[in-house]
C-alpha atoms as a PDB file:
ATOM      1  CA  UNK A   1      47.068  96.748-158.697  1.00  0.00           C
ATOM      2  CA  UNK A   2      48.323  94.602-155.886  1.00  0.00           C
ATOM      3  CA  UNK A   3      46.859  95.024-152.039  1.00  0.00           C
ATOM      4  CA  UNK A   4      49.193  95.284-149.306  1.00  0.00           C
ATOM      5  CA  UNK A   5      46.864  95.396-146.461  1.00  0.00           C
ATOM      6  CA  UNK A   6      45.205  91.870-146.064  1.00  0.00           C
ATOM      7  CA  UNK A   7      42.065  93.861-144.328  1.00  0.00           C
ATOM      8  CA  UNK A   8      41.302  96.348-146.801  1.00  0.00           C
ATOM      9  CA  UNK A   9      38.105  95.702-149.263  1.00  0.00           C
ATOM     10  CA  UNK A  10      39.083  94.267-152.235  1.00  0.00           C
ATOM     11  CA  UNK A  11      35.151  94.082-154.326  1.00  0.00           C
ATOM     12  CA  UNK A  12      35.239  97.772-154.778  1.00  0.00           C
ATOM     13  CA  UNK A  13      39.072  97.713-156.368  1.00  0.00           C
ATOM     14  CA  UNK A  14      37.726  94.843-158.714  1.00  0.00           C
ATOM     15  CA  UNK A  15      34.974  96.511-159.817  1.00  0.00           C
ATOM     16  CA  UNK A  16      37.080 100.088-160.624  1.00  0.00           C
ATOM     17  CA  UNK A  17      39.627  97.309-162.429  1.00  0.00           C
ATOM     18  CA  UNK A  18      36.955  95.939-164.063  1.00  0.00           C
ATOM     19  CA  UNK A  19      34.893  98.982-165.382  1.00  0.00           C
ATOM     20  CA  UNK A  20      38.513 100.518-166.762  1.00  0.00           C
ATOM     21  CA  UNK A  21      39.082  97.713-168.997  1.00  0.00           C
ATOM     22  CA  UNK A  22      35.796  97.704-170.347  1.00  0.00           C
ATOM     23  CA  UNK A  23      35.830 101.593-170.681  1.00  0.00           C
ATOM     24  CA  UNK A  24      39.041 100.889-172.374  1.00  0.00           C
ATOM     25  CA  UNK A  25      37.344  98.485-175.334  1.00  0.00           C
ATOM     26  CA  UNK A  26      34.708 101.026-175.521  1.00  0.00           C
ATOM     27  CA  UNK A  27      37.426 103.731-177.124  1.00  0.00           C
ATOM     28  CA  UNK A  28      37.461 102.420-181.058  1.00  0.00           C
ATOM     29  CA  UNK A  29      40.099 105.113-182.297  1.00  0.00           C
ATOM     30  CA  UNK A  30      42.659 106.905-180.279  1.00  0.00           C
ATOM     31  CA  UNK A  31      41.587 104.826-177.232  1.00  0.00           C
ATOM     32  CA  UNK A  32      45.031 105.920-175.489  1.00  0.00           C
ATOM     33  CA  UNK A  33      44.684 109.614-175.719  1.00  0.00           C
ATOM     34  CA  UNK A  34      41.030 109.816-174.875  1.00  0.00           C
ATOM     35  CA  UNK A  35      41.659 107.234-171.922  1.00  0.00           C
ATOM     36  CA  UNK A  36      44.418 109.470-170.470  1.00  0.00           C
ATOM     37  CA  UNK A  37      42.118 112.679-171.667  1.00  0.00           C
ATOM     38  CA  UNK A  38      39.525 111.372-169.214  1.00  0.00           C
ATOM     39  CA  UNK A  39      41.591 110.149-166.256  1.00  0.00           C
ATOM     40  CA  UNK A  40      42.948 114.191-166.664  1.00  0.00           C
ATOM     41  CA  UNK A  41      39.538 115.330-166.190  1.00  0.00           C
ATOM     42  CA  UNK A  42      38.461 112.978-163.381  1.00  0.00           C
ATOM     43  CA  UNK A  43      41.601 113.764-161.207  1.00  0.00           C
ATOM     44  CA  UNK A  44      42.377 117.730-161.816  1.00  0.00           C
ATOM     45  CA  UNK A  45      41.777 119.929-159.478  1.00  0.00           C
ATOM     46  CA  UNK A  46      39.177 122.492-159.811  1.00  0.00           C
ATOM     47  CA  UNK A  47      36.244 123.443-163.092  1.00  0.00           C
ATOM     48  CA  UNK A  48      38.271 122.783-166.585  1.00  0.00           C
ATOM     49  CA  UNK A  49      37.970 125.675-168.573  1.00  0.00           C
ATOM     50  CA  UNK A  50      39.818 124.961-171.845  1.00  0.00           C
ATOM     51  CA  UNK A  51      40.775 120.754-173.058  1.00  0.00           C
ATOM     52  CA  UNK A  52      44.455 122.401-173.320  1.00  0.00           C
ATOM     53  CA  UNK A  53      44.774 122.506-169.387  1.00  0.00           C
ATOM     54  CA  UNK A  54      44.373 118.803-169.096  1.00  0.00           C
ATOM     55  CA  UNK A  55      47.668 118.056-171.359  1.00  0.00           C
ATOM     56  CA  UNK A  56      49.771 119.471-168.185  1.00  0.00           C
ATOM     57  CA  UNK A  57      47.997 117.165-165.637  1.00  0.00           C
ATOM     58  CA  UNK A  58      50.071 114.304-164.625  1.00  0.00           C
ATOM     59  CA  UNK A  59      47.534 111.602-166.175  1.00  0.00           C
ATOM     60  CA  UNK A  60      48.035 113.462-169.347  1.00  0.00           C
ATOM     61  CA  UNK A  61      51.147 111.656-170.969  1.00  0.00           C
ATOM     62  CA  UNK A  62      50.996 113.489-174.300  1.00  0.00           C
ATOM     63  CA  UNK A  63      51.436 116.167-176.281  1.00  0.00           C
ATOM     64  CA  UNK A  64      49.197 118.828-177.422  1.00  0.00           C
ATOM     65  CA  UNK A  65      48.306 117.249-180.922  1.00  0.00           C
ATOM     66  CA  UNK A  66      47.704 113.945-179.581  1.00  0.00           C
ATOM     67  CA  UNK A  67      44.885 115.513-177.492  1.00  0.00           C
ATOM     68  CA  UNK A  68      43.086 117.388-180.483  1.00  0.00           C
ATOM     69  CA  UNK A  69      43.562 114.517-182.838  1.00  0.00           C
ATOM     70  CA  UNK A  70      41.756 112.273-180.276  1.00  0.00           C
ATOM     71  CA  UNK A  71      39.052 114.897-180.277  1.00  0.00           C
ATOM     72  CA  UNK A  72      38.969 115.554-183.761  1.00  0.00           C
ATOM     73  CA  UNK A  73      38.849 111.827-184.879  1.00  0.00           C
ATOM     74  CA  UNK A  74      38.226 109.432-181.861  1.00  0.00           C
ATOM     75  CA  UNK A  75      35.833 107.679-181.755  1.00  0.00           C
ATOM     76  CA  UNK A  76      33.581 105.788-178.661  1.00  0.00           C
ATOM     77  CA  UNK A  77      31.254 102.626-178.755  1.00  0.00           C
ATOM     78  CA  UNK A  78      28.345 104.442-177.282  1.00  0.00           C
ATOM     79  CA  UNK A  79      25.667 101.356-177.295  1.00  0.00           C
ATOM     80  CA  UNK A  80      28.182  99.279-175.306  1.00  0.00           C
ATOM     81  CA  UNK A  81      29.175 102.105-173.174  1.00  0.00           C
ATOM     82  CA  UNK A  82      25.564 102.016-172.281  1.00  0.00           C
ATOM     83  CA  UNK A  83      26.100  98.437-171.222  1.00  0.00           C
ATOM     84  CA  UNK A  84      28.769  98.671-169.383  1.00  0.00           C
ATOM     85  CA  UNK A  85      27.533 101.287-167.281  1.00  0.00           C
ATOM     86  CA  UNK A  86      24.011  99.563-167.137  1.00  0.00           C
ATOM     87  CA  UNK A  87      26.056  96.571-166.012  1.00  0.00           C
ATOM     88  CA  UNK A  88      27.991  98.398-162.732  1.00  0.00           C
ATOM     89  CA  UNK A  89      26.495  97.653-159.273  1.00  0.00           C
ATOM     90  CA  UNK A  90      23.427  99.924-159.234  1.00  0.00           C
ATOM     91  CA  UNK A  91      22.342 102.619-156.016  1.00  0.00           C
ATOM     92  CA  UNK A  92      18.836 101.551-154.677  1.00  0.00           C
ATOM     93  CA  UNK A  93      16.395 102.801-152.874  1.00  0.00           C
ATOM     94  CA  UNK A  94      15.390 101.551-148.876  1.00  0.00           C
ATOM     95  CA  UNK A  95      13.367  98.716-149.852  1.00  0.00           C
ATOM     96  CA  UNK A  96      15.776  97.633-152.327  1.00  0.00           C
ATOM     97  CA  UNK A  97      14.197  98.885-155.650  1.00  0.00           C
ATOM     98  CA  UNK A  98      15.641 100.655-158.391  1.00  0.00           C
ATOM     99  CA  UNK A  99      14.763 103.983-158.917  1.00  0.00           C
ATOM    100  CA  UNK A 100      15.970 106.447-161.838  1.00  0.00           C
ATOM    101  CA  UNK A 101      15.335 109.738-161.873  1.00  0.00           C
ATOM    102  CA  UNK A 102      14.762 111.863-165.944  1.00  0.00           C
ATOM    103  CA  UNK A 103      15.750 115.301-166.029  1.00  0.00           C
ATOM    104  CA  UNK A 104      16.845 118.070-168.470  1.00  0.00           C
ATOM    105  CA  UNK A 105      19.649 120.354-167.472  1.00  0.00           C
ATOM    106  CA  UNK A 106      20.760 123.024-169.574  1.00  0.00           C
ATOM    107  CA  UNK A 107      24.083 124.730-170.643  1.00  0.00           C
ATOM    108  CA  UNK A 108      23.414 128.240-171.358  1.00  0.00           C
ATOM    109  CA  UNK A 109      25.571 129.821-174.270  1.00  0.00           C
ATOM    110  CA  UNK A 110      24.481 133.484-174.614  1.00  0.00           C
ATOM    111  CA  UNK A 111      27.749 134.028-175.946  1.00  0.00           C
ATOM    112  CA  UNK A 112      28.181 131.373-178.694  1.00  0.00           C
ATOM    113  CA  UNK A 113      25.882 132.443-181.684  1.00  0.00           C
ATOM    114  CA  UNK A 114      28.443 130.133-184.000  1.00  0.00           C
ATOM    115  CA  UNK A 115      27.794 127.262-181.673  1.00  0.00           C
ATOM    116  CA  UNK A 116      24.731 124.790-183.521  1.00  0.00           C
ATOM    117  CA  UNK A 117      21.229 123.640-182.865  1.00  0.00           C
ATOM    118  CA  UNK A 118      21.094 126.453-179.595  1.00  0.00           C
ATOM    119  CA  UNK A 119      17.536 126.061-178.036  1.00  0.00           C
ATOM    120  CA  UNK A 120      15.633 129.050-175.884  1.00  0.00           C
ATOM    121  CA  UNK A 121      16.337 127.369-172.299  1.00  0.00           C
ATOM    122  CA  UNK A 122      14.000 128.358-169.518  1.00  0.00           C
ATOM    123  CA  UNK A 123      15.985 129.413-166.731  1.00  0.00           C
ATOM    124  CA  UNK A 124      15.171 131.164-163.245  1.00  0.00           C
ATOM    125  CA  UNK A 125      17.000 133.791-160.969  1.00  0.00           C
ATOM    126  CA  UNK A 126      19.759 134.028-163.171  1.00  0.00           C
ATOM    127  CA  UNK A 127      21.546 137.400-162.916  1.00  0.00           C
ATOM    128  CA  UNK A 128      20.424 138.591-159.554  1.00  0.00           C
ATOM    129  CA  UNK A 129      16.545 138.819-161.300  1.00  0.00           C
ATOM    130  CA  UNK A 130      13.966 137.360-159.534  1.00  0.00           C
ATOM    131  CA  UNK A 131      11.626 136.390-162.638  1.00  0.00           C
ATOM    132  CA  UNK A 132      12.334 133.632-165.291  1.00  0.00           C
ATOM    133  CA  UNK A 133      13.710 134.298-168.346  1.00  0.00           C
ATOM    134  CA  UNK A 134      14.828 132.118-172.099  1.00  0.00           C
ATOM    135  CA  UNK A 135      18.970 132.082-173.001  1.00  0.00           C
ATOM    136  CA  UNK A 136      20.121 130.613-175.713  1.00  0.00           C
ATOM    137  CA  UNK A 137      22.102 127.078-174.414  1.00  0.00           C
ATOM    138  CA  UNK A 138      22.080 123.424-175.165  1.00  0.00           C
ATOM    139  CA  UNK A 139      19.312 121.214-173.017  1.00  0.00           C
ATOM    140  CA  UNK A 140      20.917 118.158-171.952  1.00  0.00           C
ATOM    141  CA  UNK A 141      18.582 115.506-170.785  1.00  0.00           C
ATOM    142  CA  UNK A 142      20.100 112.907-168.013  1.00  0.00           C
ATOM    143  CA  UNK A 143      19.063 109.301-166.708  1.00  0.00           C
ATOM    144  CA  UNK A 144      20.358 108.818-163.159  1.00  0.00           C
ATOM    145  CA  UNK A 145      20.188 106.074-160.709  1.00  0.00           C
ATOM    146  CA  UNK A 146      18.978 107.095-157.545  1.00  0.00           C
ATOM    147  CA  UNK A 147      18.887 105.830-153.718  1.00  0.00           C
ATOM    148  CA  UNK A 148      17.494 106.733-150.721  1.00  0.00           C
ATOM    149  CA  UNK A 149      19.513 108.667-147.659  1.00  0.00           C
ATOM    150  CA  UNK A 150      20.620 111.865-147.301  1.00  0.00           C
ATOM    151  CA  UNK A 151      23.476 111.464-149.498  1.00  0.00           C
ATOM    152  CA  UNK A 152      22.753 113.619-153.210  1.00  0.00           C
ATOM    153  CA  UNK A 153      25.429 111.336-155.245  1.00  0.00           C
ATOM    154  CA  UNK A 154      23.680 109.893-158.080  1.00  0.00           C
ATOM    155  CA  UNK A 155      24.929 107.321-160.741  1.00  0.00           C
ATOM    156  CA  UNK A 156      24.670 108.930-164.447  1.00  0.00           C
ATOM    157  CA  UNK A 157      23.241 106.313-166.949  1.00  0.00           C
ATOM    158  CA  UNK A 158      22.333 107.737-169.711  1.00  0.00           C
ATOM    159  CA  UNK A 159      22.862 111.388-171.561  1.00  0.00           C
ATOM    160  CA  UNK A 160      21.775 113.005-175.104  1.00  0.00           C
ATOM    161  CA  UNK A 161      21.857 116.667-175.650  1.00  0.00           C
ATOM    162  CA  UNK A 162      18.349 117.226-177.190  1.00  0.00           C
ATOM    163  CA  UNK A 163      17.697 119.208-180.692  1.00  0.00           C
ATOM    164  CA  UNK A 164      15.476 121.561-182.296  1.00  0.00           C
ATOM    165  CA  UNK A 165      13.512 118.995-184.213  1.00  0.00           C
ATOM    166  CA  UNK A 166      13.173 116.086-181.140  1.00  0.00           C
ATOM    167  CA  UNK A 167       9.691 115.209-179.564  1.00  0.00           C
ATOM    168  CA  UNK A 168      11.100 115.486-176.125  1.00  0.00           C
ATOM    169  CA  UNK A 169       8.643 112.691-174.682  1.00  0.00           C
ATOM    170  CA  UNK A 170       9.084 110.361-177.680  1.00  0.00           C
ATOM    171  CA  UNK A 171      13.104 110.339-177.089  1.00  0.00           C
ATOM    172  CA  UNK A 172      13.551 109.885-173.534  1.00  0.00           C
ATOM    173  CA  UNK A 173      10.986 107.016-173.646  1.00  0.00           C
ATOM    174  CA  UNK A 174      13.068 105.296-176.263  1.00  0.00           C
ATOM    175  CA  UNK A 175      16.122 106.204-174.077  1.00  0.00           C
ATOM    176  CA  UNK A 176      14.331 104.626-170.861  1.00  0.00           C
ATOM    177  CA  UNK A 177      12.923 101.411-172.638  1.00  0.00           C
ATOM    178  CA  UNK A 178      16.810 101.182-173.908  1.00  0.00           C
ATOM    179  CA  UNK A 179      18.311 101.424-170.270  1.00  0.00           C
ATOM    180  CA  UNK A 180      15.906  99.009-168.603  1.00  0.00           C
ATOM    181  CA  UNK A 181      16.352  96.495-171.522  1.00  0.00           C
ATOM    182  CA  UNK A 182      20.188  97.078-170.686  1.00  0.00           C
ATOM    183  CA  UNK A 183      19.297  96.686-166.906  1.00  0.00           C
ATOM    184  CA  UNK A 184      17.556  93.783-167.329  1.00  0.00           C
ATOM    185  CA  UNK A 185      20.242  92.111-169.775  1.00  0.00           C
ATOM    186  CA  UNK A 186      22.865  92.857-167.553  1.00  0.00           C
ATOM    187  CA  UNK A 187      21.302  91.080-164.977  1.00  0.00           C
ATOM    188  CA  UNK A 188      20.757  94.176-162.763  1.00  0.00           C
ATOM    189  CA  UNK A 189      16.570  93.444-162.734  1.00  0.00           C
ATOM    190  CA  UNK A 190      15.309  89.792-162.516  1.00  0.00           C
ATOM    191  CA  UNK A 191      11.737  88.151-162.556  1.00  0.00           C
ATOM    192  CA  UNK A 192      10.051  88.830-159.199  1.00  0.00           C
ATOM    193  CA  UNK A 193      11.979  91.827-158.279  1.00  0.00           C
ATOM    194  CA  UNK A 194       9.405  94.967-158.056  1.00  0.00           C
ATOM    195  CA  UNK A 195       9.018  97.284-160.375  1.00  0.00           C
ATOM    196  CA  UNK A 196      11.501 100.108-161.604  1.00  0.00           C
ATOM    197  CA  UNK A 197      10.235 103.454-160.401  1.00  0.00           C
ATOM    198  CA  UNK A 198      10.757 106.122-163.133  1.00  0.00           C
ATOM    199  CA  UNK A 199      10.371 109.489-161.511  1.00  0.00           C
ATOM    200  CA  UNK A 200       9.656 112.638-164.094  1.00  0.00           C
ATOM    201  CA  UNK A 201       9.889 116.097-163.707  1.00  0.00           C
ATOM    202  CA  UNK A 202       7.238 118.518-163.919  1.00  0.00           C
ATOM    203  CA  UNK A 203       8.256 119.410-167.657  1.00  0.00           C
ATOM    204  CA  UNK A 204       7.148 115.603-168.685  1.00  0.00           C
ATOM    205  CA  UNK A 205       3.495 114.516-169.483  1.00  0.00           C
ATOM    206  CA  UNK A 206       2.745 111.600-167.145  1.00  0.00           C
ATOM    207  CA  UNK A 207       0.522 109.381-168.830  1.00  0.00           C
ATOM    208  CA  UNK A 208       1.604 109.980-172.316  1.00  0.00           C
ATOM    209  CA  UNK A 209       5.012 108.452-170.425  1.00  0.00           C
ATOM    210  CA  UNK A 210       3.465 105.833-169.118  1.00  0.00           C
ATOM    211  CA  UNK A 211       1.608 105.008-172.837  1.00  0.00           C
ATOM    212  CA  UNK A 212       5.353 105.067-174.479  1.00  0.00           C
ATOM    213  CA  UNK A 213       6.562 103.129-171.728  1.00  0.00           C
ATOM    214  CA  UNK A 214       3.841 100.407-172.088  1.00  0.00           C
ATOM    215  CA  UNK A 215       5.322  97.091-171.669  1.00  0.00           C
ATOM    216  CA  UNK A 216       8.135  97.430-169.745  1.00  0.00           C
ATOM    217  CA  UNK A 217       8.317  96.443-165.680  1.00  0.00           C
ATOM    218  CA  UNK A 218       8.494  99.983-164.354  1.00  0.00           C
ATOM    219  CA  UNK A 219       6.042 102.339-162.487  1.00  0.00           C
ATOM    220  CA  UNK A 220       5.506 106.061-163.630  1.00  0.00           C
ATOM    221  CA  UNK A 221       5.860 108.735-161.396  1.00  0.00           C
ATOM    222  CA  UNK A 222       5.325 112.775-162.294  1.00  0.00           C
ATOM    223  CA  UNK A 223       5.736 115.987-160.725  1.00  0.00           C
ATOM    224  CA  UNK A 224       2.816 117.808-161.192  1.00  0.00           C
ATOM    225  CA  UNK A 225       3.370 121.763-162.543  1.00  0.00           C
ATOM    226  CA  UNK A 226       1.617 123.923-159.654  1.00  0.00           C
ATOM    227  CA  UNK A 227      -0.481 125.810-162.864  1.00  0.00           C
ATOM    228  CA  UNK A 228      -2.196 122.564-163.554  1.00  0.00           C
ATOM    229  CA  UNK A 229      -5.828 122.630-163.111  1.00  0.00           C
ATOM    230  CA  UNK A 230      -7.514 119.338-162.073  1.00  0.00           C
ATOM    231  CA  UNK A 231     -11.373 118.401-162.636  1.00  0.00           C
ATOM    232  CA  UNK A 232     -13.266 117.327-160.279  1.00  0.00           C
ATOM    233  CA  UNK A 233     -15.814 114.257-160.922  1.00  0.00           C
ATOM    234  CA  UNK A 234     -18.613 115.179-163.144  1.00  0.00           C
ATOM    235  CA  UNK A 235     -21.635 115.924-161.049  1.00  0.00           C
ATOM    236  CA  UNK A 236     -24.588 113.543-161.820  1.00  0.00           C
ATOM    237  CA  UNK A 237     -27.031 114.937-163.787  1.00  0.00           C
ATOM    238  CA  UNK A 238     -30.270 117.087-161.561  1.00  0.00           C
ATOM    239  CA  UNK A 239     -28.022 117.440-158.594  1.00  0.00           C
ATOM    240  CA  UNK A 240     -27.979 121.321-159.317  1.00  0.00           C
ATOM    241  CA  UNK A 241     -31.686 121.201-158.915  1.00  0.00           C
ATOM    242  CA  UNK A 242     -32.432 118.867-155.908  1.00  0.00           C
ATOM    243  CA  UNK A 243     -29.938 120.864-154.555  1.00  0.00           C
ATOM    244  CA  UNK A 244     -31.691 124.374-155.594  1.00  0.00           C
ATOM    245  CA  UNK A 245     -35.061 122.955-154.369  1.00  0.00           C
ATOM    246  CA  UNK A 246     -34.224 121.949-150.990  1.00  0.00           C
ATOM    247  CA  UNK A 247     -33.180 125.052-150.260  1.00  0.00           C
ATOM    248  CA  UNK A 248     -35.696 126.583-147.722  1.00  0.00           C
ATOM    249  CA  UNK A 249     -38.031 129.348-149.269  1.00  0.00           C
ATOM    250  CA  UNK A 250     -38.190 132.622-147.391  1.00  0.00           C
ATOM    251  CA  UNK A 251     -41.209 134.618-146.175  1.00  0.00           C
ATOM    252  CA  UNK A 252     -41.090 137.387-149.047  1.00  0.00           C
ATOM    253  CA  UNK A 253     -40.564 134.848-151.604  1.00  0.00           C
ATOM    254  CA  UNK A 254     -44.150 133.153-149.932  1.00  0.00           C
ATOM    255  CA  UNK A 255     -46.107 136.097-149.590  1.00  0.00           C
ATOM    256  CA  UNK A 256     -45.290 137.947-152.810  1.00  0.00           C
ATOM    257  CA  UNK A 257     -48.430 139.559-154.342  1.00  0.00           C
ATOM    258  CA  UNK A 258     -47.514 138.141-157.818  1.00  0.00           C
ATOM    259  CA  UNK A 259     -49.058 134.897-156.815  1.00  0.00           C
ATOM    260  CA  UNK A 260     -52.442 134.010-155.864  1.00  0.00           C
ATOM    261  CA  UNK A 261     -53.196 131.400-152.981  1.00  0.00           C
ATOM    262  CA  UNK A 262     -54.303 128.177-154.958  1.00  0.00           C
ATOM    263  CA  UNK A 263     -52.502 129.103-158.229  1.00  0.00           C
ATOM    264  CA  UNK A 264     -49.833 127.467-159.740  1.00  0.00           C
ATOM    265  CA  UNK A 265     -46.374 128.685-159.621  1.00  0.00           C
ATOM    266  CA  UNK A 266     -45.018 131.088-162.528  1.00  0.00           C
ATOM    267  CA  UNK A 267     -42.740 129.238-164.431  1.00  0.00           C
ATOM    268  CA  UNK A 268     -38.829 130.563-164.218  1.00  0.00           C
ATOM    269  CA  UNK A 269     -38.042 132.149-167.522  1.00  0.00           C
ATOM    270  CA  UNK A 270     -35.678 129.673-169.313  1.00  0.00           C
ATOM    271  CA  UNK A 271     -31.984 130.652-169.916  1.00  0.00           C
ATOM    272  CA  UNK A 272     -30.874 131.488-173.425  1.00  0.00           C
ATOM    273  CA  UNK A 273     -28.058 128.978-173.935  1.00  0.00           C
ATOM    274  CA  UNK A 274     -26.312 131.296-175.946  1.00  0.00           C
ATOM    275  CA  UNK A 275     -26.597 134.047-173.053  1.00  0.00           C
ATOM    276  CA  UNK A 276     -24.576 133.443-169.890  1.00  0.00           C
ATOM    277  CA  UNK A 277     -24.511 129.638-170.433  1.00  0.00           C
ATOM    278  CA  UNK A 278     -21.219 127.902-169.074  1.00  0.00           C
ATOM    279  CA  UNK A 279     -18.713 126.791-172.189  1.00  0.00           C
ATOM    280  CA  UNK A 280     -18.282 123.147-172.836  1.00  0.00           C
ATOM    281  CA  UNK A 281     -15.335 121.859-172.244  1.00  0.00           C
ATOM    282  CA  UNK A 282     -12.380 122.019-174.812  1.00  0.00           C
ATOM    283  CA  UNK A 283     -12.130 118.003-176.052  1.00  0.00           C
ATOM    284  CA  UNK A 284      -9.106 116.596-174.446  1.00  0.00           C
ATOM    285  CA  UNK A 285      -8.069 119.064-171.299  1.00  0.00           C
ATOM    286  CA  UNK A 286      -9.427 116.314-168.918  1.00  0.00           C
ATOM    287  CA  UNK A 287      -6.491 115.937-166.464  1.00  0.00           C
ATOM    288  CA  UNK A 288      -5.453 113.147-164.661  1.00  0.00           C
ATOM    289  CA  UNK A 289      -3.634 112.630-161.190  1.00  0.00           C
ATOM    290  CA  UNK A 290      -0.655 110.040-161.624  1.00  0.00           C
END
């Protein structure tokens, strides 16, 4: 591609340029078709609704059967796609940090009982109904690079579509210690640069992220669900009954004809601790603010 106009910004071309060879290399088998197959989805107009319609787009060159061979049997370098996108100028936040943001999005398939490994995804307001309901989709979780402003365009990094049998914490941790390793060999993250913030939804455990993620230079940071109960310090032990004590006795309680002036107080009959007694604590519900 050749520039005409000697004022025009020529970093952003070389980067595109750059980013569609190495996109290129990434595409092992059938690289053509599946090159022009995603040029044809980039540039057509509108939602695609069936991979036919992008054979009759102009960056579509080929033929029908070219297009479902390349999706039958292509095949694409997904490690060094990884890198390469790792390796792309990265959005940052206001004080220059890098921020990525971990979220599941689902694809709801009511309609597709043949379609495999379907998952009950939670979904709200769907169908004019105000309460939340379960429909049978695919979850797809996401790793995006975030930065501040009021613009909403993100930079996807990373995407898996998530099974029946994965631990949901354990594989996005091992997808986040993958990216910032990438980050960091791509020279996007240096030594003395602050931390990577990783922000979580409210569906992710905070600290058991922050214990898989143990390690690595980034900083944890989780929504908190608004049906999560958080203790409160443990009170130190007689602070019940200083406080019971100091409370100021009233003039029935002192002139009661149960008690005789000079006598000792009757003792308070001692609670049954299998009567009305408070329940320990279930071992492990301790919560903790992150």
């Amino acid at each position: 591609m050749r520039l005409l106009q000697p004022d025009i910004q020529r970093e952003p071309f070389a980067v595109a340029s750059r980013f569609r060879d190495d996109f290129f290399d990434c595409l092992t088998v059938r690289g053509d078709t599946l090159f022009e197959l995603t040029g044809a989805l980039l540039c057509t107009d509108g939602s695609v609704t069936t991979p036919v319609d992008l054979t009759l787009t102009a960056e579509h060159r080929r033929g029908h059967g070219a297009m479902h061979e390349a999706l039958n049997s292509g095949n694409v370098d997904v490690p060094r796609l990884r890198q390469v996108l790792a390796g792309l100028p990265q959005p940052e936040a206001a004080d220059g940090r890098l921020v990525l943001a971990v979220d599941v999005t689902h694809w709801l398939r009511p309609d597709a009982p043949t379609s495999p490994d379907r998952l009950f995804c939670h979904v709200y307001g769907r169908s004019g109904r105000s309460s939340d309901q379960f429909v049978p989709g695919w979850p797809y979780s996401f790793i995006a690079a975030l930065e501040s402003g009021r613009t909403s365009w993100c930079q996807i990094l990373d995407a898996l579509r998530l099974g029946p049998a994965d631990d949901v914490a354990k594989t996005t941790a091992d997808r986040v210690r993958r990216l910032v390793e990438d980050l960091i060999d791509m020279g996007r993250w240096k030594a003395g640069d602050r931390d990577i913030l990783i922000v979580f939804d409210a569906g992710y455990d905070a600290p058991r992220m922050a214990y898989l993620l143990e390690g690595l230079p980034v900083e944890v940071l989780g929504r908190m669900r608004t049906d999560l109960v958080v203790r409160k310090p443990v009170p130190v032990r007689g602070s019940h009954r200083r406080k019971a004590d100091a409370r100021p006795s009233t003039a029935r309680s002192s002139a009661s004809p149960s008690r005789t002036p000079g006598a000792s107080p009757m003792p308070r009959p001692r609670r049954s601790p299998t009567a009305t007694a408070r329940p320990a604590p279930w071992p492990g519900t301790a919560s903790i603010l992150v």
